[in-house]
N, C-alpha and C. Protein backbone atom coordinates (compact mmCIF):
# COMPACT_ATOMS: atom_id res chain seq x y z
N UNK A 1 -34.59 -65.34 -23.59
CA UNK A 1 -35.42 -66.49 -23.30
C UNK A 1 -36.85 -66.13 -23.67
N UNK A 2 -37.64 -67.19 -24.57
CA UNK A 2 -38.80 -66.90 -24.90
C UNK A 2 -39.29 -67.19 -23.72
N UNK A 3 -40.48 -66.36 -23.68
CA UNK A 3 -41.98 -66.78 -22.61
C UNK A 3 -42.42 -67.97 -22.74
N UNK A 4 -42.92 -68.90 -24.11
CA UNK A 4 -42.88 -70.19 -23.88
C UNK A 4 -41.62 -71.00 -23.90
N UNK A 5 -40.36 -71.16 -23.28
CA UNK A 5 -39.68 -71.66 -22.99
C UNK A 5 -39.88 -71.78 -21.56
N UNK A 6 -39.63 -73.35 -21.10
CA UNK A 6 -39.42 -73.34 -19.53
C UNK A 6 -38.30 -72.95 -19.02
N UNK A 7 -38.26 -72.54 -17.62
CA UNK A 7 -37.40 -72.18 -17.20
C UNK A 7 -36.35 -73.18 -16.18
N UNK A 8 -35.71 -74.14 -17.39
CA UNK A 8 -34.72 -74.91 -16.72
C UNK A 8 -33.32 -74.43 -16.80
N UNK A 9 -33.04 -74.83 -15.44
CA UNK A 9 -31.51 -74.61 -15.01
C UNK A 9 -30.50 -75.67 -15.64
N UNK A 10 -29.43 -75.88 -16.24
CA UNK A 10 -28.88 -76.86 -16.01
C UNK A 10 -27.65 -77.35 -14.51
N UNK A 11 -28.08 -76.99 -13.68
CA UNK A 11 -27.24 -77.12 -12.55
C UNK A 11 -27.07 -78.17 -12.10
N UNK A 12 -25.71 -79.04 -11.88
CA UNK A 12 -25.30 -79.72 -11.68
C UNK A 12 -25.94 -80.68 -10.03
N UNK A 13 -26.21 -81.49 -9.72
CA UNK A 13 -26.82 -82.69 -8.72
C UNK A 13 -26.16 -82.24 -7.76
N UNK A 14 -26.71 -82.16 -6.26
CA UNK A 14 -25.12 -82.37 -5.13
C UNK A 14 -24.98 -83.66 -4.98
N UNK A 15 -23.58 -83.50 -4.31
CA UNK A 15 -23.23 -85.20 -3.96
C UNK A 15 -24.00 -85.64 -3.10
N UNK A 16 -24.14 -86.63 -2.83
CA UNK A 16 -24.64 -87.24 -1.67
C UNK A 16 -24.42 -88.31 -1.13
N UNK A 17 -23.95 -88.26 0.06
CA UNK A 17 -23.41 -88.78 1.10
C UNK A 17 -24.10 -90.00 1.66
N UNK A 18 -24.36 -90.92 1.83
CA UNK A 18 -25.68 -91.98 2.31
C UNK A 18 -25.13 -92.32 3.39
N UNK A 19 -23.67 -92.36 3.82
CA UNK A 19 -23.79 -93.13 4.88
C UNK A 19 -23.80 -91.80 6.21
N UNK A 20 -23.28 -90.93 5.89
CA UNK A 20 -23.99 -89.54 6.68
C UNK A 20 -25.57 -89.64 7.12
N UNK A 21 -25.81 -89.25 5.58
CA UNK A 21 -27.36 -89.50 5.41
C UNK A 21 -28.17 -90.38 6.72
N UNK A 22 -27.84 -91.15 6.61
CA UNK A 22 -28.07 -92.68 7.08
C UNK A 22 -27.35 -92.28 8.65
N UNK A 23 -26.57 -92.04 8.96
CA UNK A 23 -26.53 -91.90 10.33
C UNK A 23 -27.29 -90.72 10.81
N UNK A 24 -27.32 -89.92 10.23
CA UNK A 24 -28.39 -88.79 11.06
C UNK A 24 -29.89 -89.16 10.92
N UNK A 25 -30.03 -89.64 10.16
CA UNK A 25 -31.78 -90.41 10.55
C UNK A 25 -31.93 -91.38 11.52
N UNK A 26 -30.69 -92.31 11.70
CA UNK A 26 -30.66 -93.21 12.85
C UNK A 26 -30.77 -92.44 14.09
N UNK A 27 -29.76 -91.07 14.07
CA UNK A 27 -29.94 -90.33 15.44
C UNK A 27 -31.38 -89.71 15.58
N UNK A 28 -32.36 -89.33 14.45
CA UNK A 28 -33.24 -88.62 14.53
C UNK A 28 -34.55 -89.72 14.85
N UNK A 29 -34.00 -91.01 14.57
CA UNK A 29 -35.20 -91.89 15.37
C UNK A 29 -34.74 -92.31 16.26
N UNK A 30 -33.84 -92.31 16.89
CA UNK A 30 -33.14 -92.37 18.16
C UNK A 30 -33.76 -91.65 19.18
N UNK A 31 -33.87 -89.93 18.66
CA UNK A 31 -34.16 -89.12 19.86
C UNK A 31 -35.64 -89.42 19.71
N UNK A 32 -36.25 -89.18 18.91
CA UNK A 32 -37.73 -89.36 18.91
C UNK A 32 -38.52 -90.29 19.65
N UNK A 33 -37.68 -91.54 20.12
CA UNK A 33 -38.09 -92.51 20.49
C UNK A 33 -37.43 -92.39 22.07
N UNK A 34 -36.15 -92.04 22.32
CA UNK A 34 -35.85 -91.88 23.52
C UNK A 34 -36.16 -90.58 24.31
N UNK A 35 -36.66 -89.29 23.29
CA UNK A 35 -37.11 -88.17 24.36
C UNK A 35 -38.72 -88.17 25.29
N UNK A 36 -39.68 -88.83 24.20
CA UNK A 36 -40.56 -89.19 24.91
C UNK A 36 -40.48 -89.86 25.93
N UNK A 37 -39.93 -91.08 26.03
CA UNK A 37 -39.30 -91.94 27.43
C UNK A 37 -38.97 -90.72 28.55
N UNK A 38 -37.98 -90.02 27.80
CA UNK A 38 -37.30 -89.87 29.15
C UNK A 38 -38.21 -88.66 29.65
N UNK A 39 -39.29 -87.82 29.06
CA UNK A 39 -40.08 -87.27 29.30
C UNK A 39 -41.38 -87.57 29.79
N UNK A 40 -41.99 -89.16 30.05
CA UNK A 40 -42.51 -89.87 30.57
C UNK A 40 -42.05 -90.29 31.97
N UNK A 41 -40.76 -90.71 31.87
CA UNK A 41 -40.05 -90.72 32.82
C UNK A 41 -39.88 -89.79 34.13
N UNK A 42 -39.16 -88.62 33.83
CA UNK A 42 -39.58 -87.97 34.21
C UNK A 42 -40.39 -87.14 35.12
N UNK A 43 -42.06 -87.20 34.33
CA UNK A 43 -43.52 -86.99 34.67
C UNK A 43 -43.73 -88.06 35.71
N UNK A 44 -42.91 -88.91 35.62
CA UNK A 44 -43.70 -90.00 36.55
C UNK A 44 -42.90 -90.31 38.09
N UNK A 45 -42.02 -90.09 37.91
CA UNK A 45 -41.05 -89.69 39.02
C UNK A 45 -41.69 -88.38 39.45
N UNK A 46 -42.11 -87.20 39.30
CA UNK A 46 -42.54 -86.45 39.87
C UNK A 46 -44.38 -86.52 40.15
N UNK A 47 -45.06 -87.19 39.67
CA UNK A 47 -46.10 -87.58 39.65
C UNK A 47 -46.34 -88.46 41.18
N UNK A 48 -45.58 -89.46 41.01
CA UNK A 48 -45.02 -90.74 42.51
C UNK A 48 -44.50 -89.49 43.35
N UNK A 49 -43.52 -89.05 43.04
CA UNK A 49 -43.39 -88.46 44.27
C UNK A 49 -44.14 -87.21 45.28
N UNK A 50 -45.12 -86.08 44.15
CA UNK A 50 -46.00 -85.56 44.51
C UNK A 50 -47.20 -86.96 45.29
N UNK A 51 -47.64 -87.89 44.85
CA UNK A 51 -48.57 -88.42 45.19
C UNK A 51 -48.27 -89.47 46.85
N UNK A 52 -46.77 -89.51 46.59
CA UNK A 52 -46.34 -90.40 47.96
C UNK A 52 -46.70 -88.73 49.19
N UNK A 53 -46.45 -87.39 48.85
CA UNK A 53 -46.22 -86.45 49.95
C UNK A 53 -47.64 -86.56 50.17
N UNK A 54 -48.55 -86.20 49.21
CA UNK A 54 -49.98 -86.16 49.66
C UNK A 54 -50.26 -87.77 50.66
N UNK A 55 -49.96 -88.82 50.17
CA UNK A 55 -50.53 -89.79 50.84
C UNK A 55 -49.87 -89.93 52.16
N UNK A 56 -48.92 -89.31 52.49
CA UNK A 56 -48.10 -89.19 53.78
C UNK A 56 -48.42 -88.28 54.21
N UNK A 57 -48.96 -87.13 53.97
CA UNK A 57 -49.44 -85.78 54.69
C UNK A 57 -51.32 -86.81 55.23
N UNK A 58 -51.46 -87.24 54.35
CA UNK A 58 -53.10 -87.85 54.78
C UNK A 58 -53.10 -88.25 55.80
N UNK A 59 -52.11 -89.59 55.71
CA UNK A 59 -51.80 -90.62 56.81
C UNK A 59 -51.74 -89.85 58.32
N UNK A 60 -50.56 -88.62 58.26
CA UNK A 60 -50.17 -88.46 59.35
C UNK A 60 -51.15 -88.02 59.64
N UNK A 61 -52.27 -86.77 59.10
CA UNK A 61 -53.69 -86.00 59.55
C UNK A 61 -54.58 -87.29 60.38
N UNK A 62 -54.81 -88.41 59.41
CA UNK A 62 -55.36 -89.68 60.32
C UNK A 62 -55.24 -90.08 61.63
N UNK A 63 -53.50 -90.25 61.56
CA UNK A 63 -53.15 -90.33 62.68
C UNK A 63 -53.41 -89.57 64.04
N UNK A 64 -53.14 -88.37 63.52
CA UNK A 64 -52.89 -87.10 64.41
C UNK A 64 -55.00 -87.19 65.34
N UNK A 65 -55.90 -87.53 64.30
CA UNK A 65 -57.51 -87.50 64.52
C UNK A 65 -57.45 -88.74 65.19
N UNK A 66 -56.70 -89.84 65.00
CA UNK A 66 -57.27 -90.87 65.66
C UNK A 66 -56.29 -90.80 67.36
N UNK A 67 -55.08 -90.60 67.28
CA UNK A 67 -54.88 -90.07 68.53
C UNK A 67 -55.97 -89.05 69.20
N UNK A 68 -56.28 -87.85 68.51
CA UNK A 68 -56.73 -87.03 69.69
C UNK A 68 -58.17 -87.64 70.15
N UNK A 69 -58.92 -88.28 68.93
CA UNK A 69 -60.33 -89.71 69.43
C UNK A 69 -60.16 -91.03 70.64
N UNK A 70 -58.58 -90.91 70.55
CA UNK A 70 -58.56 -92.07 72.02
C UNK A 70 -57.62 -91.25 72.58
N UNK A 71 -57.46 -89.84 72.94
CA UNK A 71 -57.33 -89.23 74.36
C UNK A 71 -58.82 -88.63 74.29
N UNK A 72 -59.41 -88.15 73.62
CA UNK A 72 -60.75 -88.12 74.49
C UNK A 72 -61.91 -88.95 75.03
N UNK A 73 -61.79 -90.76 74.48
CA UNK A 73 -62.35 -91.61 75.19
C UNK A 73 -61.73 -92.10 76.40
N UNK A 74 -60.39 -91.64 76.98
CA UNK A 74 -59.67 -92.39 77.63
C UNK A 74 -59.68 -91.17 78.71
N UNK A 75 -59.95 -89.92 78.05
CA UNK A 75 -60.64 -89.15 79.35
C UNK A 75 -61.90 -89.03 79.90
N UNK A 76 -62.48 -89.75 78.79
CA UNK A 76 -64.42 -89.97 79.65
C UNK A 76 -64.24 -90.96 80.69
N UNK A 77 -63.59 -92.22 80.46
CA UNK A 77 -63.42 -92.99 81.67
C UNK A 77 -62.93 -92.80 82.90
């Protein structure tokens, strides 16, 4: 092979399959579109539920201050 000759192969095409093809891109925008969801999902279920314990740990601290504020006015009287 000369140096200015390019270096082509003649190798034969692969087959190709389209409706394969074509279903694995359907699955690959499938997940793309449903992993974020369910990874949103997820985040947010644990997000609500971290944020319901804090707002129920608050509440009860409230509670717990405003009871011990009317046993000590109800012992000045």
């Amino acid at each position: 092979m000369n140096s200015t000759e390019t270096a082509t192969l003649d190798l034969p095409l692969p087959t190709r399959n389209f409706v394969l093809t074509r279903r694995v891109l359907l699955l690959v925008l499938a997940a793309s579109i449903l992993i974020p969801f369910a990874c949103l999902g997820i985040y947010g279920y644990y997000d609500y539920a971290r944020r319901y314990a804090d707002a129920e740990e608050l509440t009860e601290r409230l509670a717990r201050v405003a009871n011990e504020h009317a046993l000590k006015v109800l012992d000045l009287n």
